[in-house]
N, C-alpha and C. Protein backbone atom coordinates (compact mmCIF):
# COMPACT_ATOMS: atom_id res chain seq x y z
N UNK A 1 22.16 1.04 -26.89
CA UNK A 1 22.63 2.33 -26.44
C UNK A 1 23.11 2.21 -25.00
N UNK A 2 24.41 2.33 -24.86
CA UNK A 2 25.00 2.68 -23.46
C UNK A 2 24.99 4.02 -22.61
N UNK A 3 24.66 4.16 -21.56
CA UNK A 3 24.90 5.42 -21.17
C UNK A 3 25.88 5.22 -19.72
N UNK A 4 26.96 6.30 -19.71
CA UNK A 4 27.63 5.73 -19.13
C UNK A 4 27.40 6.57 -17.28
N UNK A 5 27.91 6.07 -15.96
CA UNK A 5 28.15 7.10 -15.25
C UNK A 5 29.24 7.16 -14.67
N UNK A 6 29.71 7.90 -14.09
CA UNK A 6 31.09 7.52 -13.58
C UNK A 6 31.51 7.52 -12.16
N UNK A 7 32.01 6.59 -11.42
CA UNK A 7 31.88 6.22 -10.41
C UNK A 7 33.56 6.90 -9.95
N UNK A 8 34.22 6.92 -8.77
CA UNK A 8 35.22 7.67 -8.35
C UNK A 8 36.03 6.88 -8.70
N UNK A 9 36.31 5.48 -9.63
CA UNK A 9 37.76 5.44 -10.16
C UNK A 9 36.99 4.90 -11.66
N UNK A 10 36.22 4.50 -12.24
CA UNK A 10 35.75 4.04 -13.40
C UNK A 10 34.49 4.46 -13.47
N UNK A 11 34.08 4.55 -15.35
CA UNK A 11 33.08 4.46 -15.79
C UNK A 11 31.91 3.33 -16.13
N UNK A 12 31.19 3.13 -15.21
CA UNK A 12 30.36 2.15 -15.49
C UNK A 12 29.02 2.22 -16.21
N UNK A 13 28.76 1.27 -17.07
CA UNK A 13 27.49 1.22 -17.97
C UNK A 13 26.32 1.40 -16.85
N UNK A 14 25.42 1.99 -17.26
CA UNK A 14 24.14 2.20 -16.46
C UNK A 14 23.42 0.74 -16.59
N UNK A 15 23.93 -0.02 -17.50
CA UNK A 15 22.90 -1.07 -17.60
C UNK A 15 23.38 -2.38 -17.06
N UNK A 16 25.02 -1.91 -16.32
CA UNK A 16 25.87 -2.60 -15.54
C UNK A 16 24.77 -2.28 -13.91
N UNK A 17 24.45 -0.75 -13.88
CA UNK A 17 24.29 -0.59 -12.47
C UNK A 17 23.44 -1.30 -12.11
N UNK A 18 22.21 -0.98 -13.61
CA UNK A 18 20.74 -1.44 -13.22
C UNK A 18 20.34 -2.89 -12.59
N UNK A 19 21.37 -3.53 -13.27
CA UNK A 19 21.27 -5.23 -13.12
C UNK A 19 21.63 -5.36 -11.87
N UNK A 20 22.66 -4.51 -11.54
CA UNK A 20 23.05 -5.27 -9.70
C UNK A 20 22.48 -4.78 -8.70
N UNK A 21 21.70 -3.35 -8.90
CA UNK A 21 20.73 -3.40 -7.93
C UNK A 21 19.44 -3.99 -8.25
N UNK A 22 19.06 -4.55 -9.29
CA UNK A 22 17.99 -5.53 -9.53
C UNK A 22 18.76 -6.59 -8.35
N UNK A 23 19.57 -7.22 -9.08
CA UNK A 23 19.47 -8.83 -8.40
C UNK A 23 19.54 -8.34 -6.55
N UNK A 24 20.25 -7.39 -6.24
CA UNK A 24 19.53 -7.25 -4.67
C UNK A 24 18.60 -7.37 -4.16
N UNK A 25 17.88 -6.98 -5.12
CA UNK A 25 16.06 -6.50 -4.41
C UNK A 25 15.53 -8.19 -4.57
N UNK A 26 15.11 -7.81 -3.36
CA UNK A 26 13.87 -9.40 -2.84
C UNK A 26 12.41 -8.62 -2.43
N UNK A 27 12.00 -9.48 -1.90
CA UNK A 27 10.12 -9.15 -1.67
C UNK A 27 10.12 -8.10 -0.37
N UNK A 28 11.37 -8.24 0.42
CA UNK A 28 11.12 -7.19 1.67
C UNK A 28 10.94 -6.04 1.13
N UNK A 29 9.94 -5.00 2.26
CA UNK A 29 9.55 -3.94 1.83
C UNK A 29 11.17 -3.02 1.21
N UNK A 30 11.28 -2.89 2.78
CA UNK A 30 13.46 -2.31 2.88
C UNK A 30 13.76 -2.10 1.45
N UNK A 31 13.99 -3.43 0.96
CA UNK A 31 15.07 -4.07 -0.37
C UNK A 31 14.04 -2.98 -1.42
N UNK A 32 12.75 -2.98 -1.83
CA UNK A 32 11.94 -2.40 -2.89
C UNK A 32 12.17 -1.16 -2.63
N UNK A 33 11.90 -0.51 -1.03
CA UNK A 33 12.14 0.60 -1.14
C UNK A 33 13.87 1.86 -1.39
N UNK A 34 14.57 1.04 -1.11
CA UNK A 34 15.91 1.47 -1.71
C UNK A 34 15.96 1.52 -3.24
N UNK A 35 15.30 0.08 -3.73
CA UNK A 35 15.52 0.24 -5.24
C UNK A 35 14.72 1.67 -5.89
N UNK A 36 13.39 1.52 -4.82
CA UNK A 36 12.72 2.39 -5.50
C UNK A 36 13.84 4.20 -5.30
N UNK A 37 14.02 4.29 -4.27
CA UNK A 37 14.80 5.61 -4.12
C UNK A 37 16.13 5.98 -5.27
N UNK A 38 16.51 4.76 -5.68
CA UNK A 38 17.95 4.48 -6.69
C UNK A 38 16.99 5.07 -7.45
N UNK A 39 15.89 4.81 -8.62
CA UNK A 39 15.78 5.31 -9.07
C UNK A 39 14.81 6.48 -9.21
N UNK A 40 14.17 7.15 -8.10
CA UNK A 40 14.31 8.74 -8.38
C UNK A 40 15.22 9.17 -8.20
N UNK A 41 16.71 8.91 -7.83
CA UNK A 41 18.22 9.73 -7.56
C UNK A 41 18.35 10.08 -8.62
N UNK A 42 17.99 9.59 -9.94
CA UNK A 42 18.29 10.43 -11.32
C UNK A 42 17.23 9.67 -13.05
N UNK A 43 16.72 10.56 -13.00
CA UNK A 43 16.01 10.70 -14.19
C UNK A 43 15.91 9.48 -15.35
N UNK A 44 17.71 9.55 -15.56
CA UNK A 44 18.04 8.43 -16.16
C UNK A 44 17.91 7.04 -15.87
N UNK A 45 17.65 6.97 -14.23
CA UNK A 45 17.39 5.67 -13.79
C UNK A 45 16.09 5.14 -14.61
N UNK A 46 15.27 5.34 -14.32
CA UNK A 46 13.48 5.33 -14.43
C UNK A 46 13.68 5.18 -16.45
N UNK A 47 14.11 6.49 -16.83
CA UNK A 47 14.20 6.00 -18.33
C UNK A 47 14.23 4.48 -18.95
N UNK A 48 15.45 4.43 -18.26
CA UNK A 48 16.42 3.12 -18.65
C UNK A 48 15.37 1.68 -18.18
N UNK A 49 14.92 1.91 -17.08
CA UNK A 49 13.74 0.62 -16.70
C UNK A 49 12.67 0.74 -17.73
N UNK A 50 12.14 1.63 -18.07
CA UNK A 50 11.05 2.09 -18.80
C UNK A 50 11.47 1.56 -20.70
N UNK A 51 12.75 1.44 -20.90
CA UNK A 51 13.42 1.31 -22.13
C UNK A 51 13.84 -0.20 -22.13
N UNK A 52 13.93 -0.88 -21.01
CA UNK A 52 14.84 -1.98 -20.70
C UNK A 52 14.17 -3.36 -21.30
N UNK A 53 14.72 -4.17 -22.11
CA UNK A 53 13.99 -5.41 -22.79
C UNK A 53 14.11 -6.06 -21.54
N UNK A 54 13.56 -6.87 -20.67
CA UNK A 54 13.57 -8.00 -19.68
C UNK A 54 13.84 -9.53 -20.86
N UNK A 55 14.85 -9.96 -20.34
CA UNK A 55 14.68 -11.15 -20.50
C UNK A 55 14.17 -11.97 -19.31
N UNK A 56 14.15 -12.04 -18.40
CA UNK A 56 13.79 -12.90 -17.50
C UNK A 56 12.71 -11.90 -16.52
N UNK A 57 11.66 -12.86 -16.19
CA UNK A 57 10.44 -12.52 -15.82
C UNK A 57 10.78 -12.05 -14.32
N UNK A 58 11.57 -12.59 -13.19
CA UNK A 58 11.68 -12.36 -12.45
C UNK A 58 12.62 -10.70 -12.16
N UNK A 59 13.58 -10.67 -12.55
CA UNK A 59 14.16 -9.22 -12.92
C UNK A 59 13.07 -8.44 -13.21
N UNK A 60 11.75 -8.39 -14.18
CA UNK A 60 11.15 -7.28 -14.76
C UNK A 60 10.09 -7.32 -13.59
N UNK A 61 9.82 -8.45 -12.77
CA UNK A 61 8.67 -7.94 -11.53
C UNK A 61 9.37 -7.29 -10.28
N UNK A 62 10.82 -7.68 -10.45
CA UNK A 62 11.48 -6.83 -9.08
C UNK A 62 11.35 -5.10 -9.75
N UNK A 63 11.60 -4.70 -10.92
CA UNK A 63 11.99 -3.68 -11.47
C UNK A 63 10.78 -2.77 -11.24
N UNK A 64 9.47 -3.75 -11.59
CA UNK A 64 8.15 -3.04 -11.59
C UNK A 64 7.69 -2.95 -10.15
N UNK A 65 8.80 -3.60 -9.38
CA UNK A 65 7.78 -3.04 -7.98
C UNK A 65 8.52 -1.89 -7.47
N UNK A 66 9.65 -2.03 -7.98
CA UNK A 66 10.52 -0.51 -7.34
C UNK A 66 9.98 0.45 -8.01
N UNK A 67 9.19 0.57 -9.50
CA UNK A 67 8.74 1.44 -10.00
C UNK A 67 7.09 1.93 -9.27
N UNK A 68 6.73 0.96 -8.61
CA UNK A 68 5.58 1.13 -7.91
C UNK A 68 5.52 1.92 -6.90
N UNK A 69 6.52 1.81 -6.14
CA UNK A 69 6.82 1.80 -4.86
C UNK A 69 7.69 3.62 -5.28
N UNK A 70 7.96 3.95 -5.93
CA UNK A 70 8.72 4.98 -6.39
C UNK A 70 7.82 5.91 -7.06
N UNK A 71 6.46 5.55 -7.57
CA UNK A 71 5.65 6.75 -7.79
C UNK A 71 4.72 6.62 -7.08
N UNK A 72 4.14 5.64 -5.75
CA UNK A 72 3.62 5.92 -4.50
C UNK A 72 4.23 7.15 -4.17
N UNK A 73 5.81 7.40 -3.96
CA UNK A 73 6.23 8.04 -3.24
C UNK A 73 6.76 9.21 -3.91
N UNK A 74 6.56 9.58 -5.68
CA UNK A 74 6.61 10.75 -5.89
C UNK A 74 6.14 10.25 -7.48
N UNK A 75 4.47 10.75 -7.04
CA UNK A 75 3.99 10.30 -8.81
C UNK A 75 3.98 11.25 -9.67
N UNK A 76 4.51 12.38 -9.74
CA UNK A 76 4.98 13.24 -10.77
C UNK A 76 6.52 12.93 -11.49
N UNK A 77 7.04 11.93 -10.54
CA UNK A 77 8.22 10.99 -11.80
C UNK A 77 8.18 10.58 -13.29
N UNK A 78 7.09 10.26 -12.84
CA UNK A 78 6.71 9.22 -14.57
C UNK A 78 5.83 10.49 -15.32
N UNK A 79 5.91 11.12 -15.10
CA UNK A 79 5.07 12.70 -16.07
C UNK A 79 6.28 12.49 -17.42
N UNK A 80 7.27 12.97 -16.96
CA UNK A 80 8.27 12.93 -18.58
C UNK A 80 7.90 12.02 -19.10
N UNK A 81 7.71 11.03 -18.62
CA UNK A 81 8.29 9.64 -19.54
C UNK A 81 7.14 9.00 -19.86
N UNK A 82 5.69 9.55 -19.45
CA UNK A 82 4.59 8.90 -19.72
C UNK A 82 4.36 8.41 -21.28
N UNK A 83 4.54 8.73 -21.73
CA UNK A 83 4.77 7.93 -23.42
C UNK A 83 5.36 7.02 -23.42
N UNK A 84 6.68 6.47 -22.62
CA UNK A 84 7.37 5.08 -22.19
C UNK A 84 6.67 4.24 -21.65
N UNK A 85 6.10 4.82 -20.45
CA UNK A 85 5.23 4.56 -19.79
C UNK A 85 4.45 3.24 -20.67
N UNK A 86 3.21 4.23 -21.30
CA UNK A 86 2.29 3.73 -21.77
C UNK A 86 3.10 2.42 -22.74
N UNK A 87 3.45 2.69 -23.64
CA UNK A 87 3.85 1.60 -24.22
C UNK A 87 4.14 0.07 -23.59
N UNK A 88 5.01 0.23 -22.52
CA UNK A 88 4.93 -1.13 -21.59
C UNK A 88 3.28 -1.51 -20.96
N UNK A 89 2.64 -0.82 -20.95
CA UNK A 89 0.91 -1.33 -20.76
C UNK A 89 0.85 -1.97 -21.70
N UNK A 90 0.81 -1.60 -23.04
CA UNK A 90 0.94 -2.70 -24.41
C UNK A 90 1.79 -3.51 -24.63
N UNK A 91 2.58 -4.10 -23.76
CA UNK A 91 3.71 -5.08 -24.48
C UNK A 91 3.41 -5.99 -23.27
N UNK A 92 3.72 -5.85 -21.65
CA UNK A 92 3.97 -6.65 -20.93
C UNK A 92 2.27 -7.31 -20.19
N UNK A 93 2.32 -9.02 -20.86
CA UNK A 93 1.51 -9.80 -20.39
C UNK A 93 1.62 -10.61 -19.27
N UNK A 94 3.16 -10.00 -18.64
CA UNK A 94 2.63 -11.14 -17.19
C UNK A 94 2.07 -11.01 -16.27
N UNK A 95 1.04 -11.89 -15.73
CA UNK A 95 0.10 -11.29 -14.73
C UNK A 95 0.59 -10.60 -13.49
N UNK A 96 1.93 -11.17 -12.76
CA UNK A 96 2.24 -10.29 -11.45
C UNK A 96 2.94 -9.06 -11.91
N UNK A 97 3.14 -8.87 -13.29
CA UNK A 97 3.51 -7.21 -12.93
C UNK A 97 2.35 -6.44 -13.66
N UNK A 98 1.21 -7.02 -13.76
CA UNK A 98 0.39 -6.31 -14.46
C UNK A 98 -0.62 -5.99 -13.31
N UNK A 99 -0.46 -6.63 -12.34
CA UNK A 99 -0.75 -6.42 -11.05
C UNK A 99 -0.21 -4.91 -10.41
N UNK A 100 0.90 -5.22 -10.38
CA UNK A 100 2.08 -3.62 -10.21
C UNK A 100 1.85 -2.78 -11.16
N UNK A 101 1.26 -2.77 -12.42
CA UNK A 101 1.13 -1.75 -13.13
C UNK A 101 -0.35 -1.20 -13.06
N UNK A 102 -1.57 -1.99 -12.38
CA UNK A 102 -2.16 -1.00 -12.01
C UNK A 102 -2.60 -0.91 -10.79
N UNK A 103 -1.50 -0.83 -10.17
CA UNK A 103 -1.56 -0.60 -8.70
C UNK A 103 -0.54 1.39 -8.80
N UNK A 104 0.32 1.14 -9.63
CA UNK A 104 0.94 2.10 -10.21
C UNK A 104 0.09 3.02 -11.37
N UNK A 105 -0.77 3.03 -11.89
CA UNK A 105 -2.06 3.41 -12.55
C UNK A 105 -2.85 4.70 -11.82
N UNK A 106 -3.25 3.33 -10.57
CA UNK A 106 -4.07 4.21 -9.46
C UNK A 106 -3.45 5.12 -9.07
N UNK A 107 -1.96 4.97 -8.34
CA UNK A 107 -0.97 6.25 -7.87
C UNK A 107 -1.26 7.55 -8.13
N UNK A 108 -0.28 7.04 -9.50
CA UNK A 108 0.02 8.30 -10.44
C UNK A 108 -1.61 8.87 -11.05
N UNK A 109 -2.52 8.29 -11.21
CA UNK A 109 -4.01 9.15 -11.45
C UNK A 109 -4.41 9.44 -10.51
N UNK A 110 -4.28 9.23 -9.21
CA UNK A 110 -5.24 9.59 -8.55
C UNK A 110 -4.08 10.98 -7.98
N UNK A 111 -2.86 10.97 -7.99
CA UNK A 111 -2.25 12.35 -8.16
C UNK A 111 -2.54 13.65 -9.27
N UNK A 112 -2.56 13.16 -9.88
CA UNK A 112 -2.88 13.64 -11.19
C UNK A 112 -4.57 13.63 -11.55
N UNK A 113 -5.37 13.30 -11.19
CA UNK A 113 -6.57 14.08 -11.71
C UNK A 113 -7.50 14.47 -10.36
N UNK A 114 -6.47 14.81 -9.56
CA UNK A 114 -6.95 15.91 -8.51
C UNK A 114 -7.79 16.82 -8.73
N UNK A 115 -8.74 17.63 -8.52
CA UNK A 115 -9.85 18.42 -9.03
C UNK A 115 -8.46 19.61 -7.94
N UNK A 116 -7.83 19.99 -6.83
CA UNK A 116 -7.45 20.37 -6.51
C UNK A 116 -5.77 20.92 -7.00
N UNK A 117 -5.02 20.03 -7.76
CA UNK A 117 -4.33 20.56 -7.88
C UNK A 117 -3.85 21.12 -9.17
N UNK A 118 -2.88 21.81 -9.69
CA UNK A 118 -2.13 22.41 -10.57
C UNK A 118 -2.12 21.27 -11.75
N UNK A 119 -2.03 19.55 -11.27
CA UNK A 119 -1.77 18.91 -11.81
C UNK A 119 -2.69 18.14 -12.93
N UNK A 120 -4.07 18.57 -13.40
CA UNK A 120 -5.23 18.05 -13.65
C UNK A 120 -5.17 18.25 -15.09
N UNK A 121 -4.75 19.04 -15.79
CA UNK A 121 -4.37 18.83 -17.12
C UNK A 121 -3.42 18.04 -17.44
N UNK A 122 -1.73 17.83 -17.13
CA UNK A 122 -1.37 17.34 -17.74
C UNK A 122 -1.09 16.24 -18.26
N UNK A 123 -2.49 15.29 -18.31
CA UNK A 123 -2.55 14.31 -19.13
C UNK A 123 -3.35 14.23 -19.69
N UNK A 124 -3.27 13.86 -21.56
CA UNK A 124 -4.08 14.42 -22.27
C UNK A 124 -5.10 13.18 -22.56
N UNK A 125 -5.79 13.69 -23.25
CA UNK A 125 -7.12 12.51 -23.79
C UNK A 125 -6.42 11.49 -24.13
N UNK A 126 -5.72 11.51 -25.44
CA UNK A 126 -5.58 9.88 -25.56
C UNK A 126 -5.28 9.16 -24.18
N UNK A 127 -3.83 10.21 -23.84
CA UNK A 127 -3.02 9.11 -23.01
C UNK A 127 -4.10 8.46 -21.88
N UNK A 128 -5.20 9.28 -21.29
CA UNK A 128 -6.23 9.07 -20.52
C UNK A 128 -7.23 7.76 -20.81
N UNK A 129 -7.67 7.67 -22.30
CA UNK A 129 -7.91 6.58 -22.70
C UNK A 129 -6.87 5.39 -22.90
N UNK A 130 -5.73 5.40 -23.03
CA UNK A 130 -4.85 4.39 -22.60
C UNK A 130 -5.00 3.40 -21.32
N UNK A 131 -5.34 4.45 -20.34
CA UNK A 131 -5.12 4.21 -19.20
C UNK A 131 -6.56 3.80 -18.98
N UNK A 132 -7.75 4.30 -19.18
CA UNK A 132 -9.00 3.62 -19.77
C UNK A 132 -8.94 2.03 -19.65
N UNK A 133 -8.76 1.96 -21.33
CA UNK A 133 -8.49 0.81 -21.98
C UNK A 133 -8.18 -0.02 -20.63
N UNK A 134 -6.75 -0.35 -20.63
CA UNK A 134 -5.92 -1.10 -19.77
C UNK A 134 -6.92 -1.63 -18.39
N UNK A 135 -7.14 -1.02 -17.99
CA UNK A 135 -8.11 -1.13 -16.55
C UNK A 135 -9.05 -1.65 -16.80
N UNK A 136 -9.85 -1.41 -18.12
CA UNK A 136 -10.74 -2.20 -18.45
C UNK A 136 -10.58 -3.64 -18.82
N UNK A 137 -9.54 -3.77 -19.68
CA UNK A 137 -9.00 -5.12 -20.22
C UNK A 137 -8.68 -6.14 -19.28
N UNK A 138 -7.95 -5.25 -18.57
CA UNK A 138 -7.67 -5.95 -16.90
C UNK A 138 -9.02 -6.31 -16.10
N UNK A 139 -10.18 -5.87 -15.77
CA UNK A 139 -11.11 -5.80 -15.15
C UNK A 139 -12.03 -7.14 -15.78
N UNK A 140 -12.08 -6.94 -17.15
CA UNK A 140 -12.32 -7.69 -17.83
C UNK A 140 -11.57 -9.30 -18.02
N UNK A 141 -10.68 -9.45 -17.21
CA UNK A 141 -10.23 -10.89 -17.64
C UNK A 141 -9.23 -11.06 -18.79
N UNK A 142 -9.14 -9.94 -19.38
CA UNK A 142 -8.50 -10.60 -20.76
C UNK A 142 -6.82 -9.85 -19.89
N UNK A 143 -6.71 -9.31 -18.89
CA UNK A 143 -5.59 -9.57 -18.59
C UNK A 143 -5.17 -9.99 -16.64
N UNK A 144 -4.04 -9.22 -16.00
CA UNK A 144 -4.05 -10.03 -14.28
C UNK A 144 -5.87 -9.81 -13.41
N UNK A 145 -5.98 -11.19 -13.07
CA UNK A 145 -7.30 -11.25 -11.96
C UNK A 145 -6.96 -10.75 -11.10
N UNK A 146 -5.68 -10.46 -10.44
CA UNK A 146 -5.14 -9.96 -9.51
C UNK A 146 -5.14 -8.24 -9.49
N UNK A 147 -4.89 -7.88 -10.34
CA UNK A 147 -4.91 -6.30 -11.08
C UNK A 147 -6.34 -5.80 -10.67
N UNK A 148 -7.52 -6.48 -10.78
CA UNK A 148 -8.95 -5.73 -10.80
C UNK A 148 -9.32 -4.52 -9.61
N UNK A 149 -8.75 -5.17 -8.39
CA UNK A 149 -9.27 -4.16 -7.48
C UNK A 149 -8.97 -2.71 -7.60
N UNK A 150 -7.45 -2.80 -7.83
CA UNK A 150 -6.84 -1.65 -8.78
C UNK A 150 -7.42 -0.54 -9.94
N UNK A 151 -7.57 -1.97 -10.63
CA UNK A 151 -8.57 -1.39 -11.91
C UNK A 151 -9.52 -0.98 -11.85
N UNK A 152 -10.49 -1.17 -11.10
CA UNK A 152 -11.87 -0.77 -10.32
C UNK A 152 -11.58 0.45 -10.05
N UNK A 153 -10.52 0.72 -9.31
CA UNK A 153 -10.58 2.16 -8.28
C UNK A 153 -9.90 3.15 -9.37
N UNK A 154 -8.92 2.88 -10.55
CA UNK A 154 -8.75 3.74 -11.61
C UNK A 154 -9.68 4.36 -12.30
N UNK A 155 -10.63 3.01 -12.97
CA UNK A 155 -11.60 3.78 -13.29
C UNK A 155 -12.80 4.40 -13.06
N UNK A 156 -12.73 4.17 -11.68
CA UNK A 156 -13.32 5.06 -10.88
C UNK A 156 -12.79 6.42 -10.67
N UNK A 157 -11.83 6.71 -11.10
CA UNK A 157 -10.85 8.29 -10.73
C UNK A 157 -11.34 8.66 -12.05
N UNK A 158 -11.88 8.17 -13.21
CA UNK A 158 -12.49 8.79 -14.45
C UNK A 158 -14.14 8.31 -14.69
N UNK A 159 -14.86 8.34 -13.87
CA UNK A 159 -16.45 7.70 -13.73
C UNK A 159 -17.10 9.56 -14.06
N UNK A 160 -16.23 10.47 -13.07
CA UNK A 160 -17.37 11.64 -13.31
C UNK A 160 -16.59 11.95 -14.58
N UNK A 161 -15.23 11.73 -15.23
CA UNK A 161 -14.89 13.00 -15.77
C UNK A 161 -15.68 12.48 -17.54
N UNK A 162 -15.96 10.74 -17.53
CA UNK A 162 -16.60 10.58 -18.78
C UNK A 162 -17.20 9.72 -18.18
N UNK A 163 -18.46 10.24 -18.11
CA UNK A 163 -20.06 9.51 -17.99
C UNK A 163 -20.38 8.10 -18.63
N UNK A 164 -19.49 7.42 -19.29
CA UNK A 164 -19.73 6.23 -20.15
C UNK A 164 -18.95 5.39 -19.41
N UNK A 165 -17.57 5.80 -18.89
CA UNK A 165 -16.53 4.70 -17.65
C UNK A 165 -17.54 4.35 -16.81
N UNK A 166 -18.85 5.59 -16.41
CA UNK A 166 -19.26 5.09 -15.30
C UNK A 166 -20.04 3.95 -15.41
N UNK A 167 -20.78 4.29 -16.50
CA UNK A 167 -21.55 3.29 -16.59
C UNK A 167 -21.54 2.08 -17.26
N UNK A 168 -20.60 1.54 -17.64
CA UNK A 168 -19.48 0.70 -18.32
C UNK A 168 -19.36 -0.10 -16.75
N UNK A 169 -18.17 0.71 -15.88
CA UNK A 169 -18.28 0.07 -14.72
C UNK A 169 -19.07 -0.54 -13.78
N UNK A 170 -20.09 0.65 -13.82
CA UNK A 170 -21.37 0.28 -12.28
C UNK A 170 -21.53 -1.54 -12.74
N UNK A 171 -22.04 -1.12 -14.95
CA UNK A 171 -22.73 -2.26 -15.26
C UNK A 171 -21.92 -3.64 -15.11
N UNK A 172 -20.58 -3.37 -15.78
CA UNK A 172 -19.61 -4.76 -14.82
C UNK A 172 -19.85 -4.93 -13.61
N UNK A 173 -19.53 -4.52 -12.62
CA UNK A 173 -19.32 -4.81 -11.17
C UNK A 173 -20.72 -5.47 -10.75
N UNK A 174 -22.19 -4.48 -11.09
CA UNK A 174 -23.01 -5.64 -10.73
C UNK A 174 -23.75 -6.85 -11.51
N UNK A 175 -23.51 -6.96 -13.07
CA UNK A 175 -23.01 -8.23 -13.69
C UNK A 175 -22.53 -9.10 -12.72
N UNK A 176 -21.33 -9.20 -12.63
CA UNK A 176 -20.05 -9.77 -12.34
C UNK A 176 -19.76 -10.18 -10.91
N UNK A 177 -20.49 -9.52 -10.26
CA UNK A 177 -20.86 -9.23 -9.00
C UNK A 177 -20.53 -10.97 -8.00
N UNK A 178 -21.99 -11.48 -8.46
CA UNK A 178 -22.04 -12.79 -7.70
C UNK A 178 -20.65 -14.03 -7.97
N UNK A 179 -20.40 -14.07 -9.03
CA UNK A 179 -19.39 -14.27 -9.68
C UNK A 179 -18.15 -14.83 -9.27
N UNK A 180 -17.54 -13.60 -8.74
CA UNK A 180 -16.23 -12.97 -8.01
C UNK A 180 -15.97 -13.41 -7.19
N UNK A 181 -14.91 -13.49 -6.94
CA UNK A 181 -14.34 -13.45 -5.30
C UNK A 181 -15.00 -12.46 -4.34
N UNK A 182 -14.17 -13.27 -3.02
CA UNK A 182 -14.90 -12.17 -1.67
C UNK A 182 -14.22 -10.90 -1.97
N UNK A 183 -12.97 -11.12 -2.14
CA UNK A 183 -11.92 -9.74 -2.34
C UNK A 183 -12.69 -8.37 -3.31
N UNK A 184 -12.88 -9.05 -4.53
CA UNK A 184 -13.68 -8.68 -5.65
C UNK A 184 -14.57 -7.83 -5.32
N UNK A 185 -15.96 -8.86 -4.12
CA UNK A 185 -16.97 -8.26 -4.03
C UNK A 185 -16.79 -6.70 -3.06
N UNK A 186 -16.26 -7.16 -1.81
CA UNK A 186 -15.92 -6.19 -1.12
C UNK A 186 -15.45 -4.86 -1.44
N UNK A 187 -14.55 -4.68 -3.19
CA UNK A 187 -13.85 -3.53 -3.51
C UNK A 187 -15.08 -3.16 -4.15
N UNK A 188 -15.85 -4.06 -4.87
CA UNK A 188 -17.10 -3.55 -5.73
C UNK A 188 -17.92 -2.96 -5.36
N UNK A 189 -18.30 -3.28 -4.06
CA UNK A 189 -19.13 -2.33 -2.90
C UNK A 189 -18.69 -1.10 -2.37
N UNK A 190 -17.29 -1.32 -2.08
CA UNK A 190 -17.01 0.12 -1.95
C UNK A 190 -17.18 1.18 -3.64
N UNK A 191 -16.88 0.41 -4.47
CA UNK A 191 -16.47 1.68 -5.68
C UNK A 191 -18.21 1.82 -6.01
N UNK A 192 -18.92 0.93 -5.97
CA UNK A 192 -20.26 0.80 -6.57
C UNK A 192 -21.27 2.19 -5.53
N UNK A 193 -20.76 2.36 -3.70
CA UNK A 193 -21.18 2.89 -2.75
C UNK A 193 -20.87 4.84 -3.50
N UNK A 194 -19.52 4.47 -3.94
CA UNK A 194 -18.66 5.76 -4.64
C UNK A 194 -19.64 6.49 -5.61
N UNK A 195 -19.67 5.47 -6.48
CA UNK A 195 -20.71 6.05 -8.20
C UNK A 195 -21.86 5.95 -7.75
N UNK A 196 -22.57 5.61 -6.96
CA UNK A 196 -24.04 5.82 -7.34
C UNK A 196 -24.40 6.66 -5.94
C-alpha cells in the first residue's frame, strides 16, 4: 500500500520519504530529534513506521529511536495506534531496539497511568497485560539485558494497580539481586525502596 504526499512540484510515496529521512538520522541527539519531530508533523508518519517491514536491522533501530524520542516528547501519539503498537512487541527480537521499546513502554505508561490525569483509563486490560508480559520477558532474560532497568520501572507503574506484578517483581529483583550487574543492582534498589 502506497500513500502518497505531495510535495510543491511532485507526488512522492511516503515510503520514498520515510527511507530518506531514516538514512539521515545517526546516533546524535539533533539527528533523532528532528526525525522524531518528522514524525509527529503527521499521523501518517508514525502509522507507516509502526506498519513498516524493516529489512535491515540498522534502519529499524534508527526508526525506533525517533519513535522513542517522539513519545518522550508527546506520549499521547501512540494512543491511536496502540494496537500497532503492541504487535511490534511480538515480532521484533533485536536486542537494541528492544531496549528502545521499553524505554518507550515506560514513557507512554507512566503518562498514561497517572492517578492524576484524564488519561488513566484509556488503556484497557488486555492491552495492559501486553505491556505486563513484555517487561517481564524482558526482565526475565528471555529477551534485551539491556531493556531491564526499563522494565523494572514499567512494572513498577503497575505494582499497586495488580498486587501480583508486585510481587512477581519484589520476588525477581531480590532473587536475582546478587547476580546482576552494578547497573541492575542500583535500579533494583531504587524500585525495591518504591514497593516496599
Amino acid at each position: 500500500m502506497f500513500t502518497f504526499r505531495t510535495t510543491r512540484y511532485l507526488i512522492v510515496p511516503i515510503e520514498y520519504q520515510f527511507q530518506q529521512r531514516l538514512f539521515k538520522v545517526n546516533s546524535e541527539k539533533n539527528s533523532r530529534v528532528q526525525f522524531a519531530k518528522w514524525l509527529l508533523s503527521d499521523p501518517v508518519h508514525l502509522e507507516f513506521l509502526l506498519n513498516y517491514s524493516f529489512s535491515d536491522e540498522n534502519l529499524a533501530t534508527k526508526a525506533y529511536w525517533g519513535l522513542d524520542l517522539a513519545v518522550e516528547m508527546q506520549p499521547s501519539c501512540l494512543i491511536n495506534l496502540l494496537e500497532d503498537y503492541l504487535r511490534q512487541l511480538k515480532i521484533i527480537k533485536t536486542d537494541s531496539i528492544i531496549r528502545v521499546l521499553n524505554r518507550i513502554n515506560f514513557h507512554f505508561l507512566n503518562y498514561f497511568l497517572d492517578d492524576d490525569k484524564q488519561t488513566k483509563n484509556q488503556i484497557t486490560d488486555a492491552q495492559e497485560l501486553q505491556f505486563i508480559e513484555f517487561s517481564f520477558e524482558t526482565l526475565l532474560g528471555k529477551k534485551s539485558i539491556s531493556g531491564s532497568a526499563f522494565a523494572m520501572s514499567t512494572l513498577a507503574l503497575f505494582a499497586f494497580k495488580h498486587p501480583w506484578v508486585k510481587e512477581e517483581l519484589i520476588s525477581h529483583l531480590k532473587d536475582n539481586y546478587s547476580r546482576e550487574s552494578k547497573g541492575f543492582q542500583a535500579r533494583a534498589r531504587q524500585i525495591l525502596k518504591q514497593l516496599e
